[in-house]
PDB file of N, CA and C in Angstrom:
ATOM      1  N   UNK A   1     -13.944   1.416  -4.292  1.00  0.00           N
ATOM      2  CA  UNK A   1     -12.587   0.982  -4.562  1.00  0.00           C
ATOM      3  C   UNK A   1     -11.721   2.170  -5.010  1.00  0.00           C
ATOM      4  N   UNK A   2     -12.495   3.210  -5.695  1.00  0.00           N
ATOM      5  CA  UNK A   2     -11.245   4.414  -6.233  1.00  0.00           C
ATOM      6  C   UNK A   2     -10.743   5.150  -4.916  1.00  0.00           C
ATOM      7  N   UNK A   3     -11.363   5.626  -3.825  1.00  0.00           N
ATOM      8  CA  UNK A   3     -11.224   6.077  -3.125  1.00  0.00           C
ATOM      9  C   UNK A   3     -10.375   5.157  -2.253  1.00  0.00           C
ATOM     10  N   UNK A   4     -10.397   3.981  -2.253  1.00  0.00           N
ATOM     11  CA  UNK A   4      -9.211   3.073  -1.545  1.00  0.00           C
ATOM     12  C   UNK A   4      -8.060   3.175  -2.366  1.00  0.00           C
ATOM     13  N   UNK A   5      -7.978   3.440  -3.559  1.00  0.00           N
ATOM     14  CA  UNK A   5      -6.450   3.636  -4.374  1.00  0.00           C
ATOM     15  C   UNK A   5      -6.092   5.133  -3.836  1.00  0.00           C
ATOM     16  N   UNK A   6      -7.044   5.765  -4.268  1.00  0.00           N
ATOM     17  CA  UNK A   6      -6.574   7.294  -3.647  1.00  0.00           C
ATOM     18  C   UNK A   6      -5.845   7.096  -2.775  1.00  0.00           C
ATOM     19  N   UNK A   7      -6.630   6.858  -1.078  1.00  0.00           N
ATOM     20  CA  UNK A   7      -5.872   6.678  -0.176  1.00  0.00           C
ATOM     21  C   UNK A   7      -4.692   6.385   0.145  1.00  0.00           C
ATOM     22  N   UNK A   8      -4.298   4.852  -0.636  1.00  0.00           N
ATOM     23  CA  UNK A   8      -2.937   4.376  -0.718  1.00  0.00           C
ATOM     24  C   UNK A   8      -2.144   4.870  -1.345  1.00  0.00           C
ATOM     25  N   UNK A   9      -2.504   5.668  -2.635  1.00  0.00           N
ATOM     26  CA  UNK A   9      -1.581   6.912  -3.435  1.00  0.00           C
ATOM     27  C   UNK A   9      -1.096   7.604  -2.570  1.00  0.00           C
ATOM     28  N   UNK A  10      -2.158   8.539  -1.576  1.00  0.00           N
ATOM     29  CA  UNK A  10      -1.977   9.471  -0.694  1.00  0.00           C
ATOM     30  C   UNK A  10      -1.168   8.921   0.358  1.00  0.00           C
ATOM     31  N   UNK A  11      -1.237   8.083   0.931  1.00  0.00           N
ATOM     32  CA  UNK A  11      -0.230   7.364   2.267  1.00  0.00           C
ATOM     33  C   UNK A  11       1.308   7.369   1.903  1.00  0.00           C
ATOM     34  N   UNK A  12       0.924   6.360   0.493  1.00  0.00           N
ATOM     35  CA  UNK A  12       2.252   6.470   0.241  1.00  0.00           C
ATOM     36  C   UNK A  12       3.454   7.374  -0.333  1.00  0.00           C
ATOM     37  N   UNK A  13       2.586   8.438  -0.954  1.00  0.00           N
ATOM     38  CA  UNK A  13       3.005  10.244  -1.479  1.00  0.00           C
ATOM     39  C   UNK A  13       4.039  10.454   0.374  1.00  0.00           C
ATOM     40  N   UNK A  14       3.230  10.573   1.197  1.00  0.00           N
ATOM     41  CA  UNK A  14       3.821  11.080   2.340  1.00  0.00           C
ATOM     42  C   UNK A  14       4.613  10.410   2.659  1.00  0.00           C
ATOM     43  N   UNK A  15       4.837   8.713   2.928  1.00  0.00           N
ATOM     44  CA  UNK A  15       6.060   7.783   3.010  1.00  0.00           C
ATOM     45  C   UNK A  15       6.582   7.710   2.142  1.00  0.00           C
ATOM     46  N   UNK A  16       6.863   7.971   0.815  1.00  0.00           N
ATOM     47  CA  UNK A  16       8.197   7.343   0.400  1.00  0.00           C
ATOM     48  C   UNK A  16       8.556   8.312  -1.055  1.00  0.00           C
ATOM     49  N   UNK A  17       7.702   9.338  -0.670  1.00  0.00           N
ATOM     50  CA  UNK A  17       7.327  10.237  -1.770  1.00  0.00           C
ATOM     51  C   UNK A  17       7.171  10.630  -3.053  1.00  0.00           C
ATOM     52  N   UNK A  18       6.979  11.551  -4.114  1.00  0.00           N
ATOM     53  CA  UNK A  18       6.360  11.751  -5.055  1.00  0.00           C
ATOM     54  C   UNK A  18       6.976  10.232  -6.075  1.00  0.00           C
ATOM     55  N   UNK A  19       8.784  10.774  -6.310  1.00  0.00           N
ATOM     56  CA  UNK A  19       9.623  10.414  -7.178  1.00  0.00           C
ATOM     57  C   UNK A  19       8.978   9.015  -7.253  1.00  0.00           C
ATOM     58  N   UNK A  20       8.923   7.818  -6.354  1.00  0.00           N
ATOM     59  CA  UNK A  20       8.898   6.583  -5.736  1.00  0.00           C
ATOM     60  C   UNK A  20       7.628   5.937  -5.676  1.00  0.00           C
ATOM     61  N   UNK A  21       6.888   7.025  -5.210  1.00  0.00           N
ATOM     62  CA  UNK A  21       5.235   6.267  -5.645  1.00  0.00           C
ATOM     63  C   UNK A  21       4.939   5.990  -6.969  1.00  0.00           C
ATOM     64  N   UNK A  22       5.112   7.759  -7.708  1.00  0.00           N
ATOM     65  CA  UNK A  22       4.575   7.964  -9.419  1.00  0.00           C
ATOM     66  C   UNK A  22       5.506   6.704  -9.940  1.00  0.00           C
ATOM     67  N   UNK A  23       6.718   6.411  -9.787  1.00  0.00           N
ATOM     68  CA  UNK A  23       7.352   5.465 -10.772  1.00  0.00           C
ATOM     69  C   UNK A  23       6.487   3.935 -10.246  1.00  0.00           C
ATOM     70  N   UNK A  24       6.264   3.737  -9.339  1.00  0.00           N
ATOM     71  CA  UNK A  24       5.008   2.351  -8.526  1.00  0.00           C
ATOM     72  C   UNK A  24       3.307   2.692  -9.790  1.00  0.00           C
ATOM     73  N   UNK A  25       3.191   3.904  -9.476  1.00  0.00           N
ATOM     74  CA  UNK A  25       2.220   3.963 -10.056  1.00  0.00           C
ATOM     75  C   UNK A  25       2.330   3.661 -11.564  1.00  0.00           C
ATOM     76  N   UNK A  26       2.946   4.269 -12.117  1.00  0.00           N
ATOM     77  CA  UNK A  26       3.033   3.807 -13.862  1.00  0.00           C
ATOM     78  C   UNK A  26       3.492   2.828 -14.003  1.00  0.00           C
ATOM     79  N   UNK A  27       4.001   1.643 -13.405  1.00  0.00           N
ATOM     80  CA  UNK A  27       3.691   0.144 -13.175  1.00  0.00           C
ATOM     81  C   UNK A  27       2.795  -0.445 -13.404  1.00  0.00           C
ATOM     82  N   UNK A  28       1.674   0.273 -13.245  1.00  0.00           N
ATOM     83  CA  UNK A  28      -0.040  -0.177 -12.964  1.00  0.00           C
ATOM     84  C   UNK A  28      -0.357   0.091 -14.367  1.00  0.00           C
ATOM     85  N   UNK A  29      -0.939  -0.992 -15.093  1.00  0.00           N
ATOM     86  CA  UNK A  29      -1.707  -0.219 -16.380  1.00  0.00           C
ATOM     87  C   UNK A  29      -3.641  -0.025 -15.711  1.00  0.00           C
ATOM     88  N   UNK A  30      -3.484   1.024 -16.339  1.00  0.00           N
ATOM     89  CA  UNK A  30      -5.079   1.516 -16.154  1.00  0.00           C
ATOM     90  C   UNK A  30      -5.352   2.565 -15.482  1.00  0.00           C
ATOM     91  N   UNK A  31      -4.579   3.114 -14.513  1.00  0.00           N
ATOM     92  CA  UNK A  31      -4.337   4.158 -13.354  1.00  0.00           C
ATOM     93  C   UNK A  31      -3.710   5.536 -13.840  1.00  0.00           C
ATOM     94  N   UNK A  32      -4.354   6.518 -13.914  1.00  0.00           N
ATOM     95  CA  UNK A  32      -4.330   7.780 -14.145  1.00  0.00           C
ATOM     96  C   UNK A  32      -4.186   8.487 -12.973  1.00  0.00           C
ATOM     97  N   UNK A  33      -3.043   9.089 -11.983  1.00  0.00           N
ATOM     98  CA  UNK A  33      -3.377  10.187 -10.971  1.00  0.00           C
ATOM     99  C   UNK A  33      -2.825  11.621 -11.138  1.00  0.00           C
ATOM    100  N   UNK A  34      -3.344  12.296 -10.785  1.00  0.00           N
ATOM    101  CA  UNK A  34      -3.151  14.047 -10.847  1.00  0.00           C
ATOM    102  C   UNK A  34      -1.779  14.179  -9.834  1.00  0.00           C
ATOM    103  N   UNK A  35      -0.789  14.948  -9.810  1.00  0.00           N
ATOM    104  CA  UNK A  35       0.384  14.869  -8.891  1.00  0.00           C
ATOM    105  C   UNK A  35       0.098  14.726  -7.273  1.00  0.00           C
ATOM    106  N   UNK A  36      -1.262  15.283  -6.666  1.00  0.00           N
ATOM    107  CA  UNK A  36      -1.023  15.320  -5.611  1.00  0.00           C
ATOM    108  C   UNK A  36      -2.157  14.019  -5.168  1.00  0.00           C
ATOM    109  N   UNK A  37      -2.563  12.221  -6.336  1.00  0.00           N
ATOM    110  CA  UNK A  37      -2.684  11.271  -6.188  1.00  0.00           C
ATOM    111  C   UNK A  37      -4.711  11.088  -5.962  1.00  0.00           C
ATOM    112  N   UNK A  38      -4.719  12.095  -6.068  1.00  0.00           N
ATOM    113  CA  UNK A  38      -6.892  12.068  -7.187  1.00  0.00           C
ATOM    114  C   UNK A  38      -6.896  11.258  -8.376  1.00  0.00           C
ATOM    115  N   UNK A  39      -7.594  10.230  -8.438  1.00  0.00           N
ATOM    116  CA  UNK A  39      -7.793   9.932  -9.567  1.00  0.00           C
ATOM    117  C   UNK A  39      -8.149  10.378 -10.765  1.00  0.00           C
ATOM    118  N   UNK A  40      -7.325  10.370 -12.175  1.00  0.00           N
ATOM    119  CA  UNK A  40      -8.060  10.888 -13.127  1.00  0.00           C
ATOM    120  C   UNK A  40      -8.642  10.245 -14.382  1.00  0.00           C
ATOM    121  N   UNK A  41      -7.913   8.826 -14.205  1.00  0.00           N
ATOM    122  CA  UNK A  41      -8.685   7.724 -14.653  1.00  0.00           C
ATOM    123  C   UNK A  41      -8.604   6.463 -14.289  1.00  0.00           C
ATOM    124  N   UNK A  42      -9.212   5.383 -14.627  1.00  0.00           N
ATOM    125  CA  UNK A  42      -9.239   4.175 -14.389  1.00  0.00           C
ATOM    126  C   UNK A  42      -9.883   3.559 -15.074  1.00  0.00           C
ATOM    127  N   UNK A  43      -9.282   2.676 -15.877  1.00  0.00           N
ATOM    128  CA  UNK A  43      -9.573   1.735 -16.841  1.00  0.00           C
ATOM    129  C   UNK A  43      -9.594   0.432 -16.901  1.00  0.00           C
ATOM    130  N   UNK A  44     -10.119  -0.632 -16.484  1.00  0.00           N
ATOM    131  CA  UNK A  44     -10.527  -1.731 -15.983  1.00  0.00           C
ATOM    132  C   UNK A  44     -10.941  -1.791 -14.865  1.00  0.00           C
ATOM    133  N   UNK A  45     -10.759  -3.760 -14.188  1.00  0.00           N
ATOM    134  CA  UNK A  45     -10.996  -3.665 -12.650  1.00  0.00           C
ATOM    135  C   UNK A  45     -10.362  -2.838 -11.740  1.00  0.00           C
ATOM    136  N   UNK A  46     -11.405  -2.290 -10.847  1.00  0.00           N
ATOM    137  CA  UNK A  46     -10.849  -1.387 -10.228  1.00  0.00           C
ATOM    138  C   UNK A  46     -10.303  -2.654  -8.952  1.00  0.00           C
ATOM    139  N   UNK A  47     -10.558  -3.211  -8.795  1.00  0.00           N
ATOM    140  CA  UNK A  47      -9.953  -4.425  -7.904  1.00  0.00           C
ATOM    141  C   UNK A  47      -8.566  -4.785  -8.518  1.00  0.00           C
ATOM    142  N   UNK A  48      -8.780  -4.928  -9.353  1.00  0.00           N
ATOM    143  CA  UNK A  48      -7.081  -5.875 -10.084  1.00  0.00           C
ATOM    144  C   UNK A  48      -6.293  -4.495  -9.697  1.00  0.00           C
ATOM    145  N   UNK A  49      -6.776  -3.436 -10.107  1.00  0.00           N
ATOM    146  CA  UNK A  49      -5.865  -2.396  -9.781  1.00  0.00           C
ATOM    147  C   UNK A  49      -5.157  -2.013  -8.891  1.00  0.00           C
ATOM    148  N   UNK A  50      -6.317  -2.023  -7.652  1.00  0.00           N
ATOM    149  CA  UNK A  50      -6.107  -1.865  -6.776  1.00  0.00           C
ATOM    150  C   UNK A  50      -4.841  -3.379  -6.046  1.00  0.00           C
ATOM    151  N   UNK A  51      -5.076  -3.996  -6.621  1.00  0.00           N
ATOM    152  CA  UNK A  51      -4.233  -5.429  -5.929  1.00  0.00           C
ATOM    153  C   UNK A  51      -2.929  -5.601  -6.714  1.00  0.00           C
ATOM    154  N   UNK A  52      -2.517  -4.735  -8.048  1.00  0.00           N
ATOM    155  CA  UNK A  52      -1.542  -4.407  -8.680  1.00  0.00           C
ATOM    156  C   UNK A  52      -0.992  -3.594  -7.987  1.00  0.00           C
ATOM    157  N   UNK A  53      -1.273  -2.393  -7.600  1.00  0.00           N
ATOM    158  CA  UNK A  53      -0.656  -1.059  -6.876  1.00  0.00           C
ATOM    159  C   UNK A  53      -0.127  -1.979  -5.314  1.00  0.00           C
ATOM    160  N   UNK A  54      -0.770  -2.335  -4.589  1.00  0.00           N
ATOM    161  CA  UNK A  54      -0.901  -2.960  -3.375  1.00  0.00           C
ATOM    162  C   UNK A  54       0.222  -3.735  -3.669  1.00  0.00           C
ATOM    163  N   UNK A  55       0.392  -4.349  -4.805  1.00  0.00           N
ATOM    164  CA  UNK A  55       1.504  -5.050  -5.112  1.00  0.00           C
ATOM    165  C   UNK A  55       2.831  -4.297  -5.058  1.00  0.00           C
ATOM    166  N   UNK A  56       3.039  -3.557  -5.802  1.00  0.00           N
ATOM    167  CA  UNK A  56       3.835  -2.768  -6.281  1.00  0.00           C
ATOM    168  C   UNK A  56       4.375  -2.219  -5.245  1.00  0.00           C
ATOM    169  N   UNK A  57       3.661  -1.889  -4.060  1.00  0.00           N
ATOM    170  CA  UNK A  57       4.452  -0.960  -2.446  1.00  0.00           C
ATOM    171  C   UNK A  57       4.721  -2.237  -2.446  1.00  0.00           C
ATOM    172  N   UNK A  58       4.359  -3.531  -1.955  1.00  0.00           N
ATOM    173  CA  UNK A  58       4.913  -4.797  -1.421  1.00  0.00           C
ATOM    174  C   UNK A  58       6.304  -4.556  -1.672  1.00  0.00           C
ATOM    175  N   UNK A  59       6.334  -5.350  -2.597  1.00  0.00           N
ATOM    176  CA  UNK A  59       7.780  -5.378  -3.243  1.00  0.00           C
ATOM    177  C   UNK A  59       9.000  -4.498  -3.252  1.00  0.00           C
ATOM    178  N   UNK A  60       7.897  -3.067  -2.861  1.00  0.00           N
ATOM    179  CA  UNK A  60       9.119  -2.235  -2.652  1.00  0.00           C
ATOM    180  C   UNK A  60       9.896  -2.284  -1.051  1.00  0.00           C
ATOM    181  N   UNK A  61       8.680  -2.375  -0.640  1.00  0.00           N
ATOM    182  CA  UNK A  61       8.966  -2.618   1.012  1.00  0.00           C
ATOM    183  C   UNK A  61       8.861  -4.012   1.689  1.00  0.00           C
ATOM    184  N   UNK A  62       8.618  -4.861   0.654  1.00  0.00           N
ATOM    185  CA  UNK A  62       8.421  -6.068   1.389  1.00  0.00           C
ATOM    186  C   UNK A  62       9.255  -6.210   2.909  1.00  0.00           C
ATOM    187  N   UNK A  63      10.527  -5.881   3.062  1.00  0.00           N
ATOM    188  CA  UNK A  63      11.017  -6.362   4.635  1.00  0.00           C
ATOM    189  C   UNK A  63      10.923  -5.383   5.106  1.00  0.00           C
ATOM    190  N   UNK A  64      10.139  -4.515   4.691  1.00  0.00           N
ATOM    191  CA  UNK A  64       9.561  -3.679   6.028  1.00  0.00           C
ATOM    192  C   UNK A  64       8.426  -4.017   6.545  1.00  0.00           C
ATOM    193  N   UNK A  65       7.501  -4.245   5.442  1.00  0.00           N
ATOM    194  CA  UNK A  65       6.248  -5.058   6.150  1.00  0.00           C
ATOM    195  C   UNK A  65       6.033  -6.656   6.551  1.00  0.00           C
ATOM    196  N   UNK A  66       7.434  -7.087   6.301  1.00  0.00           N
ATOM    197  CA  UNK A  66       7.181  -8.473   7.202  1.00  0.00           C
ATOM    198  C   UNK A  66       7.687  -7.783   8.191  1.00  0.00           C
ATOM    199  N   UNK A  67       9.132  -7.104   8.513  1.00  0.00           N
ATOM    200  CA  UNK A  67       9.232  -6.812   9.881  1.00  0.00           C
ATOM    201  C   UNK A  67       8.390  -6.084  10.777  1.00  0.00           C
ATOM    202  N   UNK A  68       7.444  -5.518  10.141  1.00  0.00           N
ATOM    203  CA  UNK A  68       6.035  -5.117  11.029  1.00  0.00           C
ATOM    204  C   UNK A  68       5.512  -6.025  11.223  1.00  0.00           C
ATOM    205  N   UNK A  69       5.126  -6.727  10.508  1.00  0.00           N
ATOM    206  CA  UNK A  69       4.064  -8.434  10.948  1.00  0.00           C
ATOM    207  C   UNK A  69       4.584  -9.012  11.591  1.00  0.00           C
ATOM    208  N   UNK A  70       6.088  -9.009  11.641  1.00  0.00           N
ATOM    209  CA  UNK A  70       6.409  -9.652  12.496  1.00  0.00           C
ATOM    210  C   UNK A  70       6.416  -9.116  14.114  1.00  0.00           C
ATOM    211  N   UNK A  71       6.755  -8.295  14.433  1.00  0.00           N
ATOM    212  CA  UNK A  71       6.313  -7.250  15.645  1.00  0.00           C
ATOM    213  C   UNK A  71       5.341  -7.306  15.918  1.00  0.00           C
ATOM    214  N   UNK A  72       4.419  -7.422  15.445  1.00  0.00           N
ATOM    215  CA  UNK A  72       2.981  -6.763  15.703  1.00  0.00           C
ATOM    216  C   UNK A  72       2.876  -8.855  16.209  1.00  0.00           C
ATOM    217  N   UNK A  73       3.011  -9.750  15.328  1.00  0.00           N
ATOM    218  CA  UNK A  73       2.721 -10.924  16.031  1.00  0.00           C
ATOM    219  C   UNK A  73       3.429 -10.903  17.235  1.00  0.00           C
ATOM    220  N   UNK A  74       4.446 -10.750  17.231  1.00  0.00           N
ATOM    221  CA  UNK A  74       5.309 -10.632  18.801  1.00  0.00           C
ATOM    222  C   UNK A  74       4.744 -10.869  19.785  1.00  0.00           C
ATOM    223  N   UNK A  75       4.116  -9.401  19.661  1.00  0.00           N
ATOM    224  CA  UNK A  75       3.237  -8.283  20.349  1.00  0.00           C
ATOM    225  C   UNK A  75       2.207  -9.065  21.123  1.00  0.00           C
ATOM    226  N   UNK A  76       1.612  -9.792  19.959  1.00  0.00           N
ATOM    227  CA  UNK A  76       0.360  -9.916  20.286  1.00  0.00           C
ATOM    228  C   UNK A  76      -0.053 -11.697  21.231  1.00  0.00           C
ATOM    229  N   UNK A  77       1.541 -12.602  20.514  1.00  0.00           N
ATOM    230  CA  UNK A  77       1.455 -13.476  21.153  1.00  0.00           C
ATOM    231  C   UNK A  77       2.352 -13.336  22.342  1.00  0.00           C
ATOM    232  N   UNK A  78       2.701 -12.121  22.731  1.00  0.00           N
ATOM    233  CA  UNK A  78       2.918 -12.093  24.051  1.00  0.00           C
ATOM    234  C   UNK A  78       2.024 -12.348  24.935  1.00  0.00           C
ATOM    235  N   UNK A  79       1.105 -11.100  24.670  1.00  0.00           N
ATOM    236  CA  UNK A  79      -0.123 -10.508  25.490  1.00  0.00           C
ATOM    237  C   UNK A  79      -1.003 -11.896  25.409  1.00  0.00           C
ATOM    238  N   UNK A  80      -1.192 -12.579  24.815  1.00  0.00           N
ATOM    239  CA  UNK A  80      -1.617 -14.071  24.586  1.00  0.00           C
ATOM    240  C   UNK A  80      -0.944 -14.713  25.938  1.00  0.00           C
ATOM    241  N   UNK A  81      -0.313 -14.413  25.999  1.00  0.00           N
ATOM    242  CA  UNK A  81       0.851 -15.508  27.053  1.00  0.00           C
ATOM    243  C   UNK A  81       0.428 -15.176  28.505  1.00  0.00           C
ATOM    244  N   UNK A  82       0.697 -13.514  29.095  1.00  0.00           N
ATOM    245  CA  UNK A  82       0.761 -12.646  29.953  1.00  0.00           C
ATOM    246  C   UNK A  82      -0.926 -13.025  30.336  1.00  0.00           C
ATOM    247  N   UNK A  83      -2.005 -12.773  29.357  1.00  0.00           N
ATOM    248  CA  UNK A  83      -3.181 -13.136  29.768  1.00  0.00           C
ATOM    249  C   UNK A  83      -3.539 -14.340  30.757  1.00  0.00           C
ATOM    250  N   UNK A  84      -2.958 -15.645  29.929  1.00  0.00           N
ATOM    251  CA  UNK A  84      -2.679 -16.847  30.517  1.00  0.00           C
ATOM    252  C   UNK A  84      -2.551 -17.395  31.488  1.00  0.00           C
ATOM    253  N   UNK A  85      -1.157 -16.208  32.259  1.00  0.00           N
ATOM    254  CA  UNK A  85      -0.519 -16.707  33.456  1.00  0.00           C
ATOM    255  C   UNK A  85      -0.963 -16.192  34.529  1.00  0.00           C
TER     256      UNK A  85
END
């Protein structure tokens, strides 16, 4: 699980950068990261954490990631359709 927060630290460092993540991140109680998003501590579930942080991009982007879900269903119940016919 730490290495899945990393990751999403790290993804989101490159999308939406330092300023914007770190203030997402100190949102989170329990989560310690080094500037460039290594863990340097973690203090409780590393699950809750991880589903706090996960939270925290939501909200920031929420209509960006429905308008991806939504595309991507589009997408997919097209090709659903096209198969079909």
């Amino acid at each position: 699980m730490k290495s899945l927060i990393s990751k999403l630290v790290k993804k989101q460092l490159l999308i939406l950068g330092p300023d914007i993540t770190f203030v997402k991140v100190k949102n989170v109680s329990g989560l310690t990261l080094d500037p460039d998003g290594n863990i340097l501590g973690l203090v409780g579930d590393p699950k809750g954490i991880f589903e706090a942080l996960t939270s925290e991009f939501i909200a920031l982007s929420g209509s960006v990631v429905k308008q991806t879900l939504d595309t991507i269903h589009s997408v997919s119940q097209n090709q659903v359709v096209e198969q079909t016919i």
